[in-house]
C-alpha atoms as a PDB file:
ATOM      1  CA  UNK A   1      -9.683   0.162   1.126  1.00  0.00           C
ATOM      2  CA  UNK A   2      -7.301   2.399  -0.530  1.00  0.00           C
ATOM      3  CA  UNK A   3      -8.547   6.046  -2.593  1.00  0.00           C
ATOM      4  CA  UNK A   4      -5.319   7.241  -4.493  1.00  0.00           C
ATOM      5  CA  UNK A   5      -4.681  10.047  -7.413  1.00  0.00           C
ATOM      6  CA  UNK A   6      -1.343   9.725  -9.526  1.00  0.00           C
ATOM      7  CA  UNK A   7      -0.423  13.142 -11.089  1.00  0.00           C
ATOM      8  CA  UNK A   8       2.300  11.531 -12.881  1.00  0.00           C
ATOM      9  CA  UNK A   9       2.858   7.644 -13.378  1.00  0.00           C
ATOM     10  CA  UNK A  10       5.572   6.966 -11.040  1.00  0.00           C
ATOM     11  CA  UNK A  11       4.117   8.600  -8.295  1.00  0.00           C
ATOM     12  CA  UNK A  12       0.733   8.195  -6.012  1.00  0.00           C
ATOM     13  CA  UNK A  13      -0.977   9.789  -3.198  1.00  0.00           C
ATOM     14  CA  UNK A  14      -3.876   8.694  -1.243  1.00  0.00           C
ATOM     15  CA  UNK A  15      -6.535   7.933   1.458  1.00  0.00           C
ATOM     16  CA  UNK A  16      -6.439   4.566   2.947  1.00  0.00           C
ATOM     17  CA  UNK A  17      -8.635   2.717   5.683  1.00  0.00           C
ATOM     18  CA  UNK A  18      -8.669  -0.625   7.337  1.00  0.00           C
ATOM     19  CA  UNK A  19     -10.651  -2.481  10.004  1.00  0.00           C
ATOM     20  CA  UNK A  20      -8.574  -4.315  12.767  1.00  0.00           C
ATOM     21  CA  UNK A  21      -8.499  -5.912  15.622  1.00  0.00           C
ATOM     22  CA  UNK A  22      -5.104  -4.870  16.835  1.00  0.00           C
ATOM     23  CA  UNK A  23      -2.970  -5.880  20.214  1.00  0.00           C
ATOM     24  CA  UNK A  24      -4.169  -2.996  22.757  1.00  0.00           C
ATOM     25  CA  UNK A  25      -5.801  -0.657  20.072  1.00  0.00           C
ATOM     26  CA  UNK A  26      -8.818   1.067  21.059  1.00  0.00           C
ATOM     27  CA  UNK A  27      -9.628   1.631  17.226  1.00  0.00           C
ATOM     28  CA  UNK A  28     -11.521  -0.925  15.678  1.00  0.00           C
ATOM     29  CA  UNK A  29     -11.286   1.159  12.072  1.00  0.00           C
ATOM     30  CA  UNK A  30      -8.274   3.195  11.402  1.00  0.00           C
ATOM     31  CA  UNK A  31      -7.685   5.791   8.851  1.00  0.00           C
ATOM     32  CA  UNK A  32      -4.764   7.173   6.999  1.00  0.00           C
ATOM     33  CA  UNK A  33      -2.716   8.004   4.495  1.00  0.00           C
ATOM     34  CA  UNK A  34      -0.432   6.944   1.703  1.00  0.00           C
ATOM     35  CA  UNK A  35       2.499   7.616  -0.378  1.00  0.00           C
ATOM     36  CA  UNK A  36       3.830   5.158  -3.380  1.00  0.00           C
ATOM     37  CA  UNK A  37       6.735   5.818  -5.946  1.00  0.00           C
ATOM     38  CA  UNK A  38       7.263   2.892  -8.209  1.00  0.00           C
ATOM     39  CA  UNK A  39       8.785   2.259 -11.955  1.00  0.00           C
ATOM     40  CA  UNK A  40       8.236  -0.734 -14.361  1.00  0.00           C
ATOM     41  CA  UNK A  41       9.668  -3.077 -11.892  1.00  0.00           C
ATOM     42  CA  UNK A  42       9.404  -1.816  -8.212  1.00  0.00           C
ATOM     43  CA  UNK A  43       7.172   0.069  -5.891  1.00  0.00           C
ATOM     44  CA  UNK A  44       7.667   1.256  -2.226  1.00  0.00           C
ATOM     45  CA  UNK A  45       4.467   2.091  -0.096  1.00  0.00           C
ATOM     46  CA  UNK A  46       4.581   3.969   2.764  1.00  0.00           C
ATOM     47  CA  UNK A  47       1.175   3.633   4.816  1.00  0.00           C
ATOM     48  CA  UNK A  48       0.193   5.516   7.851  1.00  0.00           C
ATOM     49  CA  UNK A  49      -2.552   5.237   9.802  1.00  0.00           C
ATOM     50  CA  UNK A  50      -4.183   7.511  12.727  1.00  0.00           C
ATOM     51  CA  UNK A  51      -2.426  10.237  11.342  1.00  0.00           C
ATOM     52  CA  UNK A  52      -3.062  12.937  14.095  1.00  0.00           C
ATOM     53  CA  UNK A  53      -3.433  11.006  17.055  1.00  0.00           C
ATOM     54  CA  UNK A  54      -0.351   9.717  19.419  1.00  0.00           C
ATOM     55  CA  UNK A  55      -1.487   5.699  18.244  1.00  0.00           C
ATOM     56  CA  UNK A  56      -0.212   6.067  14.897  1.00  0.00           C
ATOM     57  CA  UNK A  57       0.859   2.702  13.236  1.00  0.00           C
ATOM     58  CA  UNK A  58       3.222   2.756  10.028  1.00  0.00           C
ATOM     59  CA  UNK A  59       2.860   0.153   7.453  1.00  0.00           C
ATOM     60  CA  UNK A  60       5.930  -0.209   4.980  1.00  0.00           C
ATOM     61  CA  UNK A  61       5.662  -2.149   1.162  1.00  0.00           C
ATOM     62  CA  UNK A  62       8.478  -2.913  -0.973  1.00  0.00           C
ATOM     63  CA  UNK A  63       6.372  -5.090  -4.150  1.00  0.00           C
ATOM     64  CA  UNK A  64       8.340  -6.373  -7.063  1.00  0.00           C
ATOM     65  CA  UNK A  65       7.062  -6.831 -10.328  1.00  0.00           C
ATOM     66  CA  UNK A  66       7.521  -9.550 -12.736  1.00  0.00           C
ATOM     67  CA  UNK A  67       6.249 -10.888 -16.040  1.00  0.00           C
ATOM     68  CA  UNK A  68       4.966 -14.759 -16.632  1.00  0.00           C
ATOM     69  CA  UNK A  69       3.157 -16.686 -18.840  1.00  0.00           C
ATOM     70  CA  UNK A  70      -0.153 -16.322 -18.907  1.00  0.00           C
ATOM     71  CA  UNK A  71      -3.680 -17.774 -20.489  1.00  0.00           C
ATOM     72  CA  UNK A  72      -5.220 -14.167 -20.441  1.00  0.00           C
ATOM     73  CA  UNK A  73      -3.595 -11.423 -22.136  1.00  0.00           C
ATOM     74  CA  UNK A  74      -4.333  -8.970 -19.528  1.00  0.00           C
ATOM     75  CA  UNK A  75      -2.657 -10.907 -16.802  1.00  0.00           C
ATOM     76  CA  UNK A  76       0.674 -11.084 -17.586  1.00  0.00           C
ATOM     77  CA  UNK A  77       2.536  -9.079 -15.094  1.00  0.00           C
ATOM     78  CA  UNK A  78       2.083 -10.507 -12.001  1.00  0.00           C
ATOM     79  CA  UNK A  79       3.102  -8.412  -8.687  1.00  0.00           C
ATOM     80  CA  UNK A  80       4.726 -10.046  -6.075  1.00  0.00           C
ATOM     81  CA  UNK A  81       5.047  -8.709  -2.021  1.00  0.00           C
ATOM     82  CA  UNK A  82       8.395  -8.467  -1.004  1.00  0.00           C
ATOM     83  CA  UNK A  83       8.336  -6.674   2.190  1.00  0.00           C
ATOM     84  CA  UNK A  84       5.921  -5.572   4.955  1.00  0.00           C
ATOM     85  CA  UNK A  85       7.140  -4.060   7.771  1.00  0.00           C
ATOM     86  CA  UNK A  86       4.769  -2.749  10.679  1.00  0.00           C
END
């Protein structure tokens, strides 16, 4: 679940949560924050969770967009993960 505000187009800020079931985590829902810049055809993420605590897990996104062909007008830039890094 992600919560994010983007004062100007290129750039967001955020809350973000997820529920795992992670090697040796006593946390079964963690909680945390995030930081995106993109343009028309990139954006980086930068995800971290558990924030304040000493079990804090960093989550990285590099996403590449790209236009296609389409049946729906709406649809047709299509987004494409390009890199996650834990």
């Amino acid at each position: 679940m992600q919560i994010t505000y983007s004062p100007v187009d290129w750039f967001h800020v955020g809350l973000t949560a997820q529920r795992t079931l992670a090697f040796q985590t006593a946390l079964d829902v963690q909680r945390g924050l995030l930081v995106s810049v993109s343009d028309s055809k990139w954006e980086f993420t930068t995800y971290i969770y558990n924030p304040i605590v000493t079990d804090r897990a960093w989550f990285l996104r590099l996403r590449q967009f790209f236009e296609c062909e389409s049946a729906r007008p709406d649809e047709s830039w299509k987004s494409l993960p390009l890199l996650h890094f834990y």
